[in-house]
PDB file of N, CA and C in Angstrom:
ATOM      1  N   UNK A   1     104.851-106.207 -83.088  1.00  0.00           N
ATOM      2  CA  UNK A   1     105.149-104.934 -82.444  1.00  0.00           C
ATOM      3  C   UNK A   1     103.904-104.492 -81.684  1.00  0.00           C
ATOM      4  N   UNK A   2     104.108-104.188 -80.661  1.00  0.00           N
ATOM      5  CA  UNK A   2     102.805-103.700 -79.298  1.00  0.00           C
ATOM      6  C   UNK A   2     102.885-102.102 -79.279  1.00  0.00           C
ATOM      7  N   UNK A   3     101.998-101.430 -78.986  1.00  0.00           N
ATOM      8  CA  UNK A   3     101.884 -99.794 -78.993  1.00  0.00           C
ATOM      9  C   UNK A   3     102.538 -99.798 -77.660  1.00  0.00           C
ATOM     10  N   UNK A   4     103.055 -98.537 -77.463  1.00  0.00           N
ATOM     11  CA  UNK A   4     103.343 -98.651 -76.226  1.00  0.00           C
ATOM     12  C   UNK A   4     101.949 -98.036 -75.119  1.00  0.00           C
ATOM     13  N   UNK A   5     102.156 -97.911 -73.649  1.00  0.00           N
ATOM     14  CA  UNK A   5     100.908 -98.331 -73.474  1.00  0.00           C
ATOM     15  C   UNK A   5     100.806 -97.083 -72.940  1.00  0.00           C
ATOM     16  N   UNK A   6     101.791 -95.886 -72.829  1.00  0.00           N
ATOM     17  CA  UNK A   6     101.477 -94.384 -72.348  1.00  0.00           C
ATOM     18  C   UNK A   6     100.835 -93.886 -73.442  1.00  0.00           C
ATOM     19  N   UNK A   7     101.007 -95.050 -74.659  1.00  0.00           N
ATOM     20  CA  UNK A   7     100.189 -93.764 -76.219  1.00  0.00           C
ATOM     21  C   UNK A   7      99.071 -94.742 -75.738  1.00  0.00           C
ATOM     22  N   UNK A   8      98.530 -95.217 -75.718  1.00  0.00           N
ATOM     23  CA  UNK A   8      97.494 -96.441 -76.000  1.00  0.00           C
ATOM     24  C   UNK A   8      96.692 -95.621 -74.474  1.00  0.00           C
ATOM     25  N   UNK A   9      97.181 -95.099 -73.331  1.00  0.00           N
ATOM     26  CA  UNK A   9      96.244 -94.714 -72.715  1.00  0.00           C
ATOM     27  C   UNK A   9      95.404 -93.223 -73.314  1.00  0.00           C
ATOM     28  N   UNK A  10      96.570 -92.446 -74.523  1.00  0.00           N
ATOM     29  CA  UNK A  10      96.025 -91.430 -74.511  1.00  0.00           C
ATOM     30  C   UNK A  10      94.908 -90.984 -75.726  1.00  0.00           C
ATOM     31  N   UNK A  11      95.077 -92.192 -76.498  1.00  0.00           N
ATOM     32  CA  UNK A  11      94.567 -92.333 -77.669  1.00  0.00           C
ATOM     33  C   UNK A  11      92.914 -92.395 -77.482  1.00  0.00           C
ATOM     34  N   UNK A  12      91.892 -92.108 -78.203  1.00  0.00           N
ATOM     35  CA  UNK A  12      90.835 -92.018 -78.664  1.00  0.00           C
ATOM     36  C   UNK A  12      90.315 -92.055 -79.854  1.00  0.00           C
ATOM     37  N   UNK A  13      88.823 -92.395 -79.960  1.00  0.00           N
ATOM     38  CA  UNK A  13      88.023 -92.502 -81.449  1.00  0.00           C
ATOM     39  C   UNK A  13      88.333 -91.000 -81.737  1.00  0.00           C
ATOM     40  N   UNK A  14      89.168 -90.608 -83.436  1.00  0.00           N
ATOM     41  CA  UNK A  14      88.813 -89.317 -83.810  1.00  0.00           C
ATOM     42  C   UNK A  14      87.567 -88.913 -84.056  1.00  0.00           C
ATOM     43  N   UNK A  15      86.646 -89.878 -84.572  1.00  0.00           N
ATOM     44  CA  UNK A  15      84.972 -89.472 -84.595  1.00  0.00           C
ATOM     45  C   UNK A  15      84.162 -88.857 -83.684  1.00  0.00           C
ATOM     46  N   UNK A  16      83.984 -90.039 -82.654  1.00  0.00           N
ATOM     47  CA  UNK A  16      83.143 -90.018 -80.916  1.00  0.00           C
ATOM     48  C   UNK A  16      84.105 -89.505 -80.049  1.00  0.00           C
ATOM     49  N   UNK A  17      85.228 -89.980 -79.967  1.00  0.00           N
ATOM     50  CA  UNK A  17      86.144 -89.075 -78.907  1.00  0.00           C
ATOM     51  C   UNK A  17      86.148 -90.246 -77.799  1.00  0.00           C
ATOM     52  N   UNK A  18      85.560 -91.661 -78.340  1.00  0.00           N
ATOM     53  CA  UNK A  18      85.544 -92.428 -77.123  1.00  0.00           C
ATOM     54  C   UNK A  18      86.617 -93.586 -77.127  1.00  0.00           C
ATOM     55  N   UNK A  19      86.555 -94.525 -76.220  1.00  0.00           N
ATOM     56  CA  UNK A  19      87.909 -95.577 -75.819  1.00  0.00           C
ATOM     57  C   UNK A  19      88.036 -96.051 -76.803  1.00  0.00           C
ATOM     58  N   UNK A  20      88.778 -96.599 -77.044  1.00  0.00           N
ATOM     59  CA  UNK A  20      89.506 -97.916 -78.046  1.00  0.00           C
ATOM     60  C   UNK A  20      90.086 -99.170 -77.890  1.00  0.00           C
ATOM     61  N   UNK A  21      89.666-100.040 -78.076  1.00  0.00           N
ATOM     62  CA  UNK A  21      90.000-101.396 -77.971  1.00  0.00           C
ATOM     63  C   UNK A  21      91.492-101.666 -78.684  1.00  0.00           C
ATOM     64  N   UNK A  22      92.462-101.734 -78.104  1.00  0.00           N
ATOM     65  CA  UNK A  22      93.612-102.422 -78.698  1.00  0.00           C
ATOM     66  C   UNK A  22      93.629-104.371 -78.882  1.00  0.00           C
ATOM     67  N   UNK A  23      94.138-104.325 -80.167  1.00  0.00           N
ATOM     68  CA  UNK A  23      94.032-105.974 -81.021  1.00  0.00           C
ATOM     69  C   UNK A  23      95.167-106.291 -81.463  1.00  0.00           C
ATOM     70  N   UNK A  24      95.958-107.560 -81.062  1.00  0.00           N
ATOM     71  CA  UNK A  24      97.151-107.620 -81.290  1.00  0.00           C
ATOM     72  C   UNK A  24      96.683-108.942 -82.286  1.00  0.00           C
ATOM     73  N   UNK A  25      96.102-109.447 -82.209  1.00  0.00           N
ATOM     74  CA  UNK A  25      95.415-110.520 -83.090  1.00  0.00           C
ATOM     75  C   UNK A  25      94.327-110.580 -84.127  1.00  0.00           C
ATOM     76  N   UNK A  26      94.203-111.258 -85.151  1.00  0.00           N
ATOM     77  CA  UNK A  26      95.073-111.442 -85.771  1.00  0.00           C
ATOM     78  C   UNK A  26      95.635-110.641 -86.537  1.00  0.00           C
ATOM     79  N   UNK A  27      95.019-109.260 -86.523  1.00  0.00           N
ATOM     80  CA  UNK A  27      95.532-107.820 -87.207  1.00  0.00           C
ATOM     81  C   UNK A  27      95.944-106.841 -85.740  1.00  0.00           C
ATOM     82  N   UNK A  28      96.950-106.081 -85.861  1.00  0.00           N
ATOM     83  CA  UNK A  28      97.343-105.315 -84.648  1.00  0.00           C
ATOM     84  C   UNK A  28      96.029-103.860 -85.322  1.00  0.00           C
ATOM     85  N   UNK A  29      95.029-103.543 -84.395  1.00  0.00           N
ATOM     86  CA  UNK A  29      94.421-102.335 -84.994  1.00  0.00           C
ATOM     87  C   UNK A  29      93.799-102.165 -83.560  1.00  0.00           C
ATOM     88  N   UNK A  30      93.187-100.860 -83.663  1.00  0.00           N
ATOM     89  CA  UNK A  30      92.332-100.435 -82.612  1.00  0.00           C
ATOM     90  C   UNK A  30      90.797-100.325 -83.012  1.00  0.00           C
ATOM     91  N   UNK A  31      89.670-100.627 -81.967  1.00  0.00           N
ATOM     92  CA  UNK A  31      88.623-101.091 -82.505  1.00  0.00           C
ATOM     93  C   UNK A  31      88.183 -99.603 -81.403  1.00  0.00           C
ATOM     94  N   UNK A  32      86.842 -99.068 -82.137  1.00  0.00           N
ATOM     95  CA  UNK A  32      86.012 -97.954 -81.526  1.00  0.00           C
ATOM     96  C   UNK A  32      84.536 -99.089 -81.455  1.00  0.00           C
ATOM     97  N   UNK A  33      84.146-100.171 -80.319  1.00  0.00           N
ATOM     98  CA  UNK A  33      83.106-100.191 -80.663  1.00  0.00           C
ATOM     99  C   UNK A  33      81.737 -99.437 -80.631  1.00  0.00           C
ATOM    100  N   UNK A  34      82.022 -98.214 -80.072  1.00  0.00           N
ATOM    101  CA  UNK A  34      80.512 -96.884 -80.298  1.00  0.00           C
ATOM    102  C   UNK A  34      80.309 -96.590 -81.639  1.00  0.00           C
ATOM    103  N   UNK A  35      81.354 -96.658 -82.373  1.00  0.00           N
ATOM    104  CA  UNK A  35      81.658 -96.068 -84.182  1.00  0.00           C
ATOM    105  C   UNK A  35      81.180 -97.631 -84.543  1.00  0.00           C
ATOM    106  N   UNK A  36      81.309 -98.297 -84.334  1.00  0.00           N
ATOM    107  CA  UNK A  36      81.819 -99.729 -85.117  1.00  0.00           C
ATOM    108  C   UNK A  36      82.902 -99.514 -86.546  1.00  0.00           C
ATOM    109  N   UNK A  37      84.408 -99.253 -85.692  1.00  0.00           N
ATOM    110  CA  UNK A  37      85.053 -98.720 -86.804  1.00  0.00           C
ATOM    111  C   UNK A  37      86.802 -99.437 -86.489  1.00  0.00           C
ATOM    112  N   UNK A  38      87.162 -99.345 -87.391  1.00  0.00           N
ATOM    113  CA  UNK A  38      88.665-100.345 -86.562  1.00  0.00           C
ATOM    114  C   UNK A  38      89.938 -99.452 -87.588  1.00  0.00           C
ATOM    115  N   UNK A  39      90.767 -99.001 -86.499  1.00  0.00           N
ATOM    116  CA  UNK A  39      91.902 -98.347 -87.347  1.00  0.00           C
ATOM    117  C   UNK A  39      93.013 -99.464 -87.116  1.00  0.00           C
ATOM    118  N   UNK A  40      93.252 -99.588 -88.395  1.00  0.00           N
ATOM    119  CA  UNK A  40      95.059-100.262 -88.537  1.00  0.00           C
ATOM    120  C   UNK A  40      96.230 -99.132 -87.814  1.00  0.00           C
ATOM    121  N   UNK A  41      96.643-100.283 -87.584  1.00  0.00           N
ATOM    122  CA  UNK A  41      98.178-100.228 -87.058  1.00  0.00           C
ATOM    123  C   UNK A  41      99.619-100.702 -87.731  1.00  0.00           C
ATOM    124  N   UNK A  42      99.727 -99.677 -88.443  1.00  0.00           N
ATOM    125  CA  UNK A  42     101.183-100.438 -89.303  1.00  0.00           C
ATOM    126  C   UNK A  42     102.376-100.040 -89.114  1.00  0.00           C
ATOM    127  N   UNK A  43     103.400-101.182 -88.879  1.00  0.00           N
ATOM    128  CA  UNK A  43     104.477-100.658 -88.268  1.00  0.00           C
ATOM    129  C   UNK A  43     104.691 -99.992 -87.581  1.00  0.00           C
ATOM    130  N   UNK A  44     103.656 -99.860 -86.070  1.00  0.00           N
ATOM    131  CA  UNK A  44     103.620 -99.314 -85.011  1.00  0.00           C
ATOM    132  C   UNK A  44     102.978 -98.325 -84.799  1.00  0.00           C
ATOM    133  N   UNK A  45     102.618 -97.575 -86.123  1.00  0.00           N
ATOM    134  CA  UNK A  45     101.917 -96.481 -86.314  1.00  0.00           C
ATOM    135  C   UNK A  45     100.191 -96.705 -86.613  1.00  0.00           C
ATOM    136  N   UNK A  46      99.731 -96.033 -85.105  1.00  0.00           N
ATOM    137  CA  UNK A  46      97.343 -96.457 -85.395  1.00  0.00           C
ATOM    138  C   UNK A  46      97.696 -95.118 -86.567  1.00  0.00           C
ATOM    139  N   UNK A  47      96.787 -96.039 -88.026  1.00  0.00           N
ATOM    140  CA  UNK A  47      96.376 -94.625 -88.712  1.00  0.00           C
ATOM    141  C   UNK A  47      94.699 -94.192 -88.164  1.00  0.00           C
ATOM    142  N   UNK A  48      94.648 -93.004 -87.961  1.00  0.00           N
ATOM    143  CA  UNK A  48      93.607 -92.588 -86.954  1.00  0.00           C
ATOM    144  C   UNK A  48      92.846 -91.553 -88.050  1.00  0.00           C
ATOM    145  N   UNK A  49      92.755 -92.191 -89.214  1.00  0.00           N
ATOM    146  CA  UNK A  49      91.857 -91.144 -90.426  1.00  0.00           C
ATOM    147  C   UNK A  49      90.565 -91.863 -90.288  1.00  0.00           C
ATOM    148  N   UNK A  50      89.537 -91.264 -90.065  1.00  0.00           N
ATOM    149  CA  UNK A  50      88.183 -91.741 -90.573  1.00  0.00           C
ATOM    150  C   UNK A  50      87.998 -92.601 -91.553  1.00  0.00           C
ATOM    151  N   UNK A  51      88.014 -91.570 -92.671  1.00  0.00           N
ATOM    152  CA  UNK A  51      88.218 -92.120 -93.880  1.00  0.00           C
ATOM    153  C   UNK A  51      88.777 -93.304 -94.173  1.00  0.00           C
ATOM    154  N   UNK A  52      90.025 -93.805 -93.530  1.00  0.00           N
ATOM    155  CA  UNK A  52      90.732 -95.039 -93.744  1.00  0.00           C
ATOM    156  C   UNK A  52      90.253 -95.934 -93.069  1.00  0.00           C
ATOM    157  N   UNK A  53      89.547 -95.673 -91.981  1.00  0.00           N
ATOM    158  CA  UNK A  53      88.984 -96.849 -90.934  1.00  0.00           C
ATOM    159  C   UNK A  53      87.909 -97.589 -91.495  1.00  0.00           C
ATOM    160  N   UNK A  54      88.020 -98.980 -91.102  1.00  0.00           N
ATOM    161  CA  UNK A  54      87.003-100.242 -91.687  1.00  0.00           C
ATOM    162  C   UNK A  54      85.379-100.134 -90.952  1.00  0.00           C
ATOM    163  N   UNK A  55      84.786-100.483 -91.198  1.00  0.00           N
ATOM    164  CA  UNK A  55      83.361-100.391 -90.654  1.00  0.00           C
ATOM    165  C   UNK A  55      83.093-101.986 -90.163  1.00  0.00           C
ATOM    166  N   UNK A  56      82.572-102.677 -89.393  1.00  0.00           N
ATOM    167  CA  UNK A  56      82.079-103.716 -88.670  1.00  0.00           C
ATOM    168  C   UNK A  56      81.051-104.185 -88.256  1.00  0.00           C
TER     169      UNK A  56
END
């Protein structure tokens, strides 16, 4: 499943407030590299919690 790409333009780091890398491989998530931080995407849904996001 792909985000669609009108959310994917509007989306941002909740931290920095900056772009996001969309990853359809081999995990679908969005990557902040200014944060070095990566939010999952499950079942179509970026969870966009700090807290839940991975560090890199």
């Amino acid at each position: 499943m792909t985000l669609p790409t009108d959310l994917l333009e509007i989306l941002v780091c909740p931290k920095c407030k900056g772009e996001l890398e969309y990853r359809t491989e081999p995990n679908e998530e969005l990557v902040c590299n200014q944060c070095r931080l990566i939010y999952s995407v499950e079942e179509g849904i970026p969870i966009m919690l700090i807290d839940e996001a991975k560090p890199f």
